[in-house]
C-alpha atoms as a PDB file:
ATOM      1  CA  UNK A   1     -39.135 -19.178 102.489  1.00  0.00           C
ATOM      2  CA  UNK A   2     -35.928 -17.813 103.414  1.00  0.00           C
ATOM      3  CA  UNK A   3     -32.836 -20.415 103.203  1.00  0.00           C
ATOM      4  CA  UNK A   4     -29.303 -20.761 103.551  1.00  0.00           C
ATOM      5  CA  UNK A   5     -27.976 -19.580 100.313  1.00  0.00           C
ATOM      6  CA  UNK A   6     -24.225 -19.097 101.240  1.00  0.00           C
ATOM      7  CA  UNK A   7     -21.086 -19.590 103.588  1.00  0.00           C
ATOM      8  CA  UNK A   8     -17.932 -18.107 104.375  1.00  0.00           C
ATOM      9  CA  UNK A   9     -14.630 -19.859 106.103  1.00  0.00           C
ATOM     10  CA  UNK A  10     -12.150 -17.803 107.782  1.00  0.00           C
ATOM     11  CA  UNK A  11      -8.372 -18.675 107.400  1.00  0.00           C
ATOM     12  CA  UNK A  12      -5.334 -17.651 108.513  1.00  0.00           C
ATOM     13  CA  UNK A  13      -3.654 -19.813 105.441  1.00  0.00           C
ATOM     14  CA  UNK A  14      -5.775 -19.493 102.725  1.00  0.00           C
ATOM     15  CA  UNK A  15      -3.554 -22.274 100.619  1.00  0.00           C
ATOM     16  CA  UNK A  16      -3.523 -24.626 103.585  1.00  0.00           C
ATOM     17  CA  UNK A  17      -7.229 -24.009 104.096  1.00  0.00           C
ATOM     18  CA  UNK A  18      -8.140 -24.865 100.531  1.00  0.00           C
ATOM     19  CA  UNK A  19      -5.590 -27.549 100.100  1.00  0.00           C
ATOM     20  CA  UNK A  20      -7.760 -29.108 103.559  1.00  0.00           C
ATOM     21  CA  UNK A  21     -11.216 -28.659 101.793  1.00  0.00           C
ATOM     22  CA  UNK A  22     -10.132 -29.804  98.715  1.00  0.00           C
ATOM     23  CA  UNK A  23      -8.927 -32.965  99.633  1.00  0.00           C
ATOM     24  CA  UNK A  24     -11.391 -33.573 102.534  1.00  0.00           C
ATOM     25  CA  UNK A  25     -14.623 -32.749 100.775  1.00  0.00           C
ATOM     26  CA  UNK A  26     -13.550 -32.695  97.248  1.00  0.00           C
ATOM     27  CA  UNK A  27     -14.780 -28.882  96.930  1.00  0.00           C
ATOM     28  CA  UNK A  28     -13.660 -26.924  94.128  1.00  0.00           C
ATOM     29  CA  UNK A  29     -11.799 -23.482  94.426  1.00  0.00           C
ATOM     30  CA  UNK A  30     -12.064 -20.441  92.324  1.00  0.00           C
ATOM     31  CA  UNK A  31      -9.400 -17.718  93.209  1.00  0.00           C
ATOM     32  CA  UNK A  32     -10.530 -13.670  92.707  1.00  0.00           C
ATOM     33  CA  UNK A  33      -7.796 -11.780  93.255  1.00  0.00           C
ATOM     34  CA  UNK A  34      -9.412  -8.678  93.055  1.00  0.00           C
ATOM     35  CA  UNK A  35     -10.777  -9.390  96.511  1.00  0.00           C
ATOM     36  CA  UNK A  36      -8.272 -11.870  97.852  1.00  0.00           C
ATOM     37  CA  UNK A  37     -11.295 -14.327  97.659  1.00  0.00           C
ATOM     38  CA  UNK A  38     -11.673 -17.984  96.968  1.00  0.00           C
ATOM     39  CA  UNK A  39     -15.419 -18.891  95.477  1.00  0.00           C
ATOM     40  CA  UNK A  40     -16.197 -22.632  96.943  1.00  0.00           C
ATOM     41  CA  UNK A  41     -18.255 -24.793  94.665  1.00  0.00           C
ATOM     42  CA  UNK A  42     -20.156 -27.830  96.929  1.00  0.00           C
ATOM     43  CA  UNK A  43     -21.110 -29.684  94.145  1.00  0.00           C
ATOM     44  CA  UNK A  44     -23.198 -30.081  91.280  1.00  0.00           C
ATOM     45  CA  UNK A  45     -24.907 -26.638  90.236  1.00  0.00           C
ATOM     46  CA  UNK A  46     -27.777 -26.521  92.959  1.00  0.00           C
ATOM     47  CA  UNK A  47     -25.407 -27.661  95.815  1.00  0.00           C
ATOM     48  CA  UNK A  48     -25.105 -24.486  98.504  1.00  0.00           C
ATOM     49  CA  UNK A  49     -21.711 -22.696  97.471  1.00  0.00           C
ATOM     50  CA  UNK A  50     -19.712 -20.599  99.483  1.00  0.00           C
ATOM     51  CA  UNK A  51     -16.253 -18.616 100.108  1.00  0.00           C
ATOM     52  CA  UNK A  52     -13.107 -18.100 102.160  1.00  0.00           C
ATOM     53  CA  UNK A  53     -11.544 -15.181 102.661  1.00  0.00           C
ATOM     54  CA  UNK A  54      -8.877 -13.977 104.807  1.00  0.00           C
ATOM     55  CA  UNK A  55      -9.129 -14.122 108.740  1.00  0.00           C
ATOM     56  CA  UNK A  56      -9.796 -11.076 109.458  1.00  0.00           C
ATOM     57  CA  UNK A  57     -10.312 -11.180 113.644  1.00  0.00           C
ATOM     58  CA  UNK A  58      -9.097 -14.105 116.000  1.00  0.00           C
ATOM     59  CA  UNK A  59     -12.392 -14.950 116.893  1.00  0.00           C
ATOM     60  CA  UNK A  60     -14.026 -14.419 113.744  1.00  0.00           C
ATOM     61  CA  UNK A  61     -16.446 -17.907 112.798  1.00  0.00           C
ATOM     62  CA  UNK A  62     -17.644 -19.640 109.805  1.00  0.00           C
ATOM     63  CA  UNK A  63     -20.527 -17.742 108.491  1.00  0.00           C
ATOM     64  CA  UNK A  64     -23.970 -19.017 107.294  1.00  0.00           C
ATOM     65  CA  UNK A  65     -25.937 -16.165 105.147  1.00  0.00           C
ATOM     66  CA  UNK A  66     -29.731 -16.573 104.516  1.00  0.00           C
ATOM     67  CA  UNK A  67     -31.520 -15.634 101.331  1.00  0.00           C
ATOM     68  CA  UNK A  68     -34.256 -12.807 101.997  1.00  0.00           C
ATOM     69  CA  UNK A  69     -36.491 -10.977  99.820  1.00  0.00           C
ATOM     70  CA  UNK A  70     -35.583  -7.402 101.696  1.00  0.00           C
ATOM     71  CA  UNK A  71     -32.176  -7.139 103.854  1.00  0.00           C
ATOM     72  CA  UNK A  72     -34.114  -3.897 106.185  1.00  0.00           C
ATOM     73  CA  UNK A  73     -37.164  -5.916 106.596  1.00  0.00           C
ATOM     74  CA  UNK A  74     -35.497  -8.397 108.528  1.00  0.00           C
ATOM     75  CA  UNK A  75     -33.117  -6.728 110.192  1.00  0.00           C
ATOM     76  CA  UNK A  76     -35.911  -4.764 111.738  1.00  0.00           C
ATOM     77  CA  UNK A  77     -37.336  -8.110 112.436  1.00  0.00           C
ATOM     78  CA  UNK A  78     -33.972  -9.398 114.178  1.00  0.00           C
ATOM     79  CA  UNK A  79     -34.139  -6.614 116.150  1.00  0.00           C
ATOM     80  CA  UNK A  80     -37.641  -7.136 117.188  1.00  0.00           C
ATOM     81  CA  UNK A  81     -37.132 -10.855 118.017  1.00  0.00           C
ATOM     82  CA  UNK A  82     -34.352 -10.514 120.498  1.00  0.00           C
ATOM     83  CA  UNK A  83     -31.447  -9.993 117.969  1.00  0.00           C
ATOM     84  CA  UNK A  84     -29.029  -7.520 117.396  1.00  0.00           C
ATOM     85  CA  UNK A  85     -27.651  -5.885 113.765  1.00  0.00           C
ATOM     86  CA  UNK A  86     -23.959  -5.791 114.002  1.00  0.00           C
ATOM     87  CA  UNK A  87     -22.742  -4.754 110.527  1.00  0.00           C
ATOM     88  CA  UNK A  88     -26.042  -2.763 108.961  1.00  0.00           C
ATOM     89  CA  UNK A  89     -26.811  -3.098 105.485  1.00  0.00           C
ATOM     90  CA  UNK A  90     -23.950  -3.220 103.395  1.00  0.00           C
ATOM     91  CA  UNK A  91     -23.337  -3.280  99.140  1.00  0.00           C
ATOM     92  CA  UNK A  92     -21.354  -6.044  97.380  1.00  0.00           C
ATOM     93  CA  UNK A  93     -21.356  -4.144  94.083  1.00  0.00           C
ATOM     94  CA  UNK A  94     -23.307  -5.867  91.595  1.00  0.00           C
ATOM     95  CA  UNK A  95     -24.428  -8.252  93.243  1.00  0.00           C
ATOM     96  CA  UNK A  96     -26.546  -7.722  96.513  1.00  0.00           C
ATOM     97  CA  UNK A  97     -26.640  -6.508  99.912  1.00  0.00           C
ATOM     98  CA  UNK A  98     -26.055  -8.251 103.060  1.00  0.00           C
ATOM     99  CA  UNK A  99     -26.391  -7.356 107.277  1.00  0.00           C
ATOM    100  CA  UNK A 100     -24.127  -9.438 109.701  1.00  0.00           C
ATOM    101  CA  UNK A 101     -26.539 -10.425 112.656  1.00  0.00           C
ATOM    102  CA  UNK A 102     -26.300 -12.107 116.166  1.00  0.00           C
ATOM    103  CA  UNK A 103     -29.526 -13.890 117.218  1.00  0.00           C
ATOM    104  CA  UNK A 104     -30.930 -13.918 120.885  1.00  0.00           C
ATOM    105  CA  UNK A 105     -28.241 -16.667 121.479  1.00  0.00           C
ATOM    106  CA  UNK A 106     -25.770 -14.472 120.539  1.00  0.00           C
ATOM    107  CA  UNK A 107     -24.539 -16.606 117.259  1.00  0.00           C
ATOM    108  CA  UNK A 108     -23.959 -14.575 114.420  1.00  0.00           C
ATOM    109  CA  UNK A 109     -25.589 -15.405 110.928  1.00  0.00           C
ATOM    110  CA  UNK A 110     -25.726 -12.929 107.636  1.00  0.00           C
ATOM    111  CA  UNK A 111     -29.162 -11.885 105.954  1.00  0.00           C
ATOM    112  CA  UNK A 112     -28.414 -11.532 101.694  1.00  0.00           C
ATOM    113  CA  UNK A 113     -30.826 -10.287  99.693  1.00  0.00           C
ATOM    114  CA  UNK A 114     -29.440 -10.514  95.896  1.00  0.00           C
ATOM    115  CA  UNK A 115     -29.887  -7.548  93.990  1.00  0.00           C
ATOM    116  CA  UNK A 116     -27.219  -7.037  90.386  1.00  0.00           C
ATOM    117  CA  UNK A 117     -27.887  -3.372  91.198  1.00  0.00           C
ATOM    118  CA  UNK A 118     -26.329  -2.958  94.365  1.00  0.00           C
ATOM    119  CA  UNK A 119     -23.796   0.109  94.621  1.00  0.00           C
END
């Protein structure tokens, strides 16, 4: 059954925003540089996990990303439903592919669908 599997946190002040989460929730922080990323560990190793990356639109919310077997399977499904495909399906090299989404409500949510040979 598909689940949440990951989240991302916008910030304008990355530092200030970790500093927050880090003290409030007791989260841990892993910097990659490489993508001007922070990895966010919940908790022990089955907690959810998630990110924060730069803000990269005023507006822009925190994102919830759901683990599915086939990323064009249910996008074509969102689409059906009521929903809308706003960013199609997109690489994260070695690692998977994900689709940004807004559902009849007009909330957006990602679809991830894990995949080490993603190019």
């Amino acid at each position: 059954m598909p689940t949440i599997c990951h989240f991302e946190i916008p910030a304008d002040d990355q530092p200030r925003a970790k500093a927050f989460y880090e003290k409030l929730f007791n989260w841990k922080f892993e910097h990659m540089p490489e993508m001007d990323y922070y990895g966010i560990s919940t908790g022990p190793d089955k907690s959810l996990g998630g990110g924060m990356m730069k803000r990269q639109k005023p507006d822009q919310p925190i994102m919830v990303y759901i683990d599915v077997d086939c990323v064009d399977t249910y996008s074509e499904r969102v689409q059906k439903l009521g929903g809308r495909v706003v960013m199609g399906k997109t690489a994260v090299v070695g690692m998977g592919w994900f689709a940004i989404c807004l559902d009849s409500e007009n909330n957006p949510f990602g679809l991830w669908e894990q995949d080490k040979e993603a190019k």
